[in-house]
C-alpha atoms as a PDB file:
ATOM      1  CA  UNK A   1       0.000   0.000   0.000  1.00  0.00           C
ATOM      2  CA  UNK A   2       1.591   3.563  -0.891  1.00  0.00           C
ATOM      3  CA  UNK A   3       1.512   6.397   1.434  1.00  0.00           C
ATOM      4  CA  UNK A   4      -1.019   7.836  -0.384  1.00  0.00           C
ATOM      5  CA  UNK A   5      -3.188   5.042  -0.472  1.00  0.00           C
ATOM      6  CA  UNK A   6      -2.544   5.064   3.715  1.00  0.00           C
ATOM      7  CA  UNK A   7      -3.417   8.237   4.053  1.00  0.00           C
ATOM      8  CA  UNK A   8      -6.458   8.350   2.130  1.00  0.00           C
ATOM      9  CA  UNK A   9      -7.765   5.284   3.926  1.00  0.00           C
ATOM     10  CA  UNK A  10      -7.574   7.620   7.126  1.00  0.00           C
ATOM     11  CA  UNK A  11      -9.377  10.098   5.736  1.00  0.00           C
ATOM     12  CA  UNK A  12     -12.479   7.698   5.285  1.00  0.00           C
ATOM     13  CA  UNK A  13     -13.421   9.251   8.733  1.00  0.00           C
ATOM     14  CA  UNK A  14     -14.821  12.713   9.091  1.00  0.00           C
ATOM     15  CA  UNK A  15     -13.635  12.688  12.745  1.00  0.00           C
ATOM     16  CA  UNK A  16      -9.998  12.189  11.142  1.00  0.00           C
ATOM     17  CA  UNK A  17     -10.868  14.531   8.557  1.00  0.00           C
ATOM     18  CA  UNK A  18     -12.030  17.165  10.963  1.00  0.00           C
ATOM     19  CA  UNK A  19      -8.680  16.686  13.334  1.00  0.00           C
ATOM     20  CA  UNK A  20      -7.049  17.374  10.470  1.00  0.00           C
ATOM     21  CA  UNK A  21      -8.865  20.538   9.008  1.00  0.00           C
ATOM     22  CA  UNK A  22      -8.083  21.318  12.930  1.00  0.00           C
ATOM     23  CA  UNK A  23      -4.690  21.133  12.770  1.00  0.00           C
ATOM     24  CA  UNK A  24      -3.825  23.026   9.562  1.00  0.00           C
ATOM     25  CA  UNK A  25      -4.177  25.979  12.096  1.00  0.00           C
ATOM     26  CA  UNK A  26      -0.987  25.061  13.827  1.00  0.00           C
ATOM     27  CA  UNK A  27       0.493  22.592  16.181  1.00  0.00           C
ATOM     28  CA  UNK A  28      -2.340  21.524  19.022  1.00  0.00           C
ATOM     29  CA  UNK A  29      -2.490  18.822  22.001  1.00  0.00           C
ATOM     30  CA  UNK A  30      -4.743  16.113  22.271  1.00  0.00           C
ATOM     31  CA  UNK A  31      -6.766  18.448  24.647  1.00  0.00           C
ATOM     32  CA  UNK A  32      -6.987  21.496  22.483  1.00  0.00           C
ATOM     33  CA  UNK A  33      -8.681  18.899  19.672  1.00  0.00           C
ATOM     34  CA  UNK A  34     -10.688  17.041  22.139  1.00  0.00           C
ATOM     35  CA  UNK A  35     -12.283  20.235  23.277  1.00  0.00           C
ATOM     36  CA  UNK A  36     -13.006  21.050  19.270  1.00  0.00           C
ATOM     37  CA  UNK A  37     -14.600  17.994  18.544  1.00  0.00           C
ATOM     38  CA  UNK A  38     -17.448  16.481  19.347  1.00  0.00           C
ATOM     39  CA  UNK A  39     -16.128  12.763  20.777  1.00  0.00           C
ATOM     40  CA  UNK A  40     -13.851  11.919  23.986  1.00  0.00           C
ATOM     41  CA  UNK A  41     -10.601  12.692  24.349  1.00  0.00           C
ATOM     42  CA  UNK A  42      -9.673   8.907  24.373  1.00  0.00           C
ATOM     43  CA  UNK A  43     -11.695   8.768  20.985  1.00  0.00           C
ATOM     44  CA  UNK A  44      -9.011  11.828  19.596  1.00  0.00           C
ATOM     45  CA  UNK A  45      -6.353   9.760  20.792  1.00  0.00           C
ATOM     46  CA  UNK A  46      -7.512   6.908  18.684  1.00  0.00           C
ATOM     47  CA  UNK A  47      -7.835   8.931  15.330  1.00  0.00           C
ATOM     48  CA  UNK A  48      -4.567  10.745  16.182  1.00  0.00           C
ATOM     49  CA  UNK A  49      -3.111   6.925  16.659  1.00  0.00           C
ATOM     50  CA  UNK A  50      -4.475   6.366  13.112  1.00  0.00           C
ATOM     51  CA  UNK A  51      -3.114   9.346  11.336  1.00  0.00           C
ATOM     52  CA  UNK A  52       0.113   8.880  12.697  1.00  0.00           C
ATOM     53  CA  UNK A  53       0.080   5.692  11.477  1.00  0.00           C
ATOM     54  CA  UNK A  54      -1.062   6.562   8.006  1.00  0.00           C
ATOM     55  CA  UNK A  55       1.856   9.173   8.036  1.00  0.00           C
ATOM     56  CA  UNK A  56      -0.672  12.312   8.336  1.00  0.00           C
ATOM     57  CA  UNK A  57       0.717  13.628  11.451  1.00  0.00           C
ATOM     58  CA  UNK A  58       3.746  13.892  13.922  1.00  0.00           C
ATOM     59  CA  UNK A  59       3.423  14.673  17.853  1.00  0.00           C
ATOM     60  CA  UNK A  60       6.212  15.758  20.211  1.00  0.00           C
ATOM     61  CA  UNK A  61       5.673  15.530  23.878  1.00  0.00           C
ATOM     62  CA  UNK A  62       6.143  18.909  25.701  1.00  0.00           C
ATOM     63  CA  UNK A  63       6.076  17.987  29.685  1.00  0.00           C
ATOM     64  CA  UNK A  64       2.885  15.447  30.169  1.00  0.00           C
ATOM     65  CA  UNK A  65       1.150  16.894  26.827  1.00  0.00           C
ATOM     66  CA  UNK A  66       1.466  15.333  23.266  1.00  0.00           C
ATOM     67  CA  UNK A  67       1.658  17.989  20.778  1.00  0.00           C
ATOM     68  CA  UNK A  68       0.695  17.081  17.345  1.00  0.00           C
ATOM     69  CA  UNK A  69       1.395  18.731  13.864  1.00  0.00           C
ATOM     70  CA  UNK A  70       0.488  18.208  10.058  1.00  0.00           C
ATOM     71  CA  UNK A  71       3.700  16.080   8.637  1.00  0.00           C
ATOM     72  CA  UNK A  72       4.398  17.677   5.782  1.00  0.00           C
ATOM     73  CA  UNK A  73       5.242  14.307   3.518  1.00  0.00           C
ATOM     74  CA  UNK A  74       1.668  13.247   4.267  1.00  0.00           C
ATOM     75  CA  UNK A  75      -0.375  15.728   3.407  1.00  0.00           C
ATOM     76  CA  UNK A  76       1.995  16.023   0.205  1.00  0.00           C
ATOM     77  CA  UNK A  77       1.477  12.658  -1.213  1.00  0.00           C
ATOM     78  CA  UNK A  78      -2.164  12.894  -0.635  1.00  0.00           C
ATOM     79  CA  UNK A  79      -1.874  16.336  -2.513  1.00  0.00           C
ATOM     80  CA  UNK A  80       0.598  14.779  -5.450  1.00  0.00           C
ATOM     81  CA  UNK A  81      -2.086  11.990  -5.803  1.00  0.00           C
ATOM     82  CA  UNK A  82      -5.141  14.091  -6.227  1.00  0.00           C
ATOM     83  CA  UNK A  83      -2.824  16.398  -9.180  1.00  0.00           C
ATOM     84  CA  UNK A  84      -1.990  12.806 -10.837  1.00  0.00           C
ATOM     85  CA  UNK A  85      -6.036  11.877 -11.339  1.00  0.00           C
ATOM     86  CA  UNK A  86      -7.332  15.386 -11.549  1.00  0.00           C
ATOM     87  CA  UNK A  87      -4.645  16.364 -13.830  1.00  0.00           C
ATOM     88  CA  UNK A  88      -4.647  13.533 -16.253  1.00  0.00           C
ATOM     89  CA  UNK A  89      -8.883  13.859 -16.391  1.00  0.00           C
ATOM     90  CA  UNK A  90      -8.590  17.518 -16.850  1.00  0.00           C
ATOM     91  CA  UNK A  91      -6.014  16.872 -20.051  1.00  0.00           C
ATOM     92  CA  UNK A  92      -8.367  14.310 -21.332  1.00  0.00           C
ATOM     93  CA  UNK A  93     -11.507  17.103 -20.913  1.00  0.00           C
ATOM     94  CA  UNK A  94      -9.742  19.869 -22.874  1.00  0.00           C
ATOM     95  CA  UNK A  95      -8.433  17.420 -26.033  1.00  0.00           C
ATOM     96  CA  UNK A  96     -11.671  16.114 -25.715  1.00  0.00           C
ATOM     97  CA  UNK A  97     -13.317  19.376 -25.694  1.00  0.00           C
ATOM     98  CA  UNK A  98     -11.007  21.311 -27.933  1.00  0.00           C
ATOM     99  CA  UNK A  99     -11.724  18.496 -30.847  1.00  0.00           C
ATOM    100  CA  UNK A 100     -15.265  18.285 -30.579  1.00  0.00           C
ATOM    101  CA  UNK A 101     -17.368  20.051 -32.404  1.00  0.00           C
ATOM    102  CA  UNK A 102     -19.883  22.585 -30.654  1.00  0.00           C
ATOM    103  CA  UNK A 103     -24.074  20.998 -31.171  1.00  0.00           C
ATOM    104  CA  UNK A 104     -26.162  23.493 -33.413  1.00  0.00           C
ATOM    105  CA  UNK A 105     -29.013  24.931 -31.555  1.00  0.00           C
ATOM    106  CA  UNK A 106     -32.421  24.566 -33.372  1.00  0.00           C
ATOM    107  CA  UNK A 107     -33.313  27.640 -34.885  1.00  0.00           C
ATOM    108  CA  UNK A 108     -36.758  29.111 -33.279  1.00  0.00           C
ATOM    109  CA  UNK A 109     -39.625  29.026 -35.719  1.00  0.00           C
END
């Protein structure tokens, strides 16, 4: 499985989605999302556990707290994957676009 497959296996979850969309803000602990969210803090802990996992994020511990930030990679290859589909459909759209030919309109009577 790729990193980009990983990651977007993670993101099936809209908690996991939302802790994310949370932490493109800036760095946050455990708390800090827990409080944001609408589940437990052991439930955070969980999707954090998941994300890490998948390569999404990175924590630090500062004192007693886990701190927990974006990881760049991550986020990248999820990004670099979406380009790769997107762009290849959109390049298939505009040659097929650009050699079709436009439909007449009827002409009112």
């Amino acid at each position: 499985m790729t990193a980009a497959e990983r990651a977007l296996d993670a993101l099936g979850d809209e908690h996991r989605r939302a802790i994310l969309l949370h932490l493109s803000g800036g760095s946050c602990s455990v708390q800090q999302i827990a409080d944001a969210l609408p589940i437990s803090r052991p439930a955070v802990s969980r999707h954090l556990r998941l994300l890490s996992e998948a390569g999404l994020v990175t924590h630090r511990a500062e004192g007693t707290r886990n701190i927990y930030d974006l990881r760049e990679d991550g986020v990248a290859a999820v990004a670099d994957y979406f380009r790769s589909v997107w762009g290849d459909a959109m390049a298939r759209f505009a040659l097929l676009t650009e050699n079709t030919a436009p439909v007449a309109e009827p002409a009112d009577e």
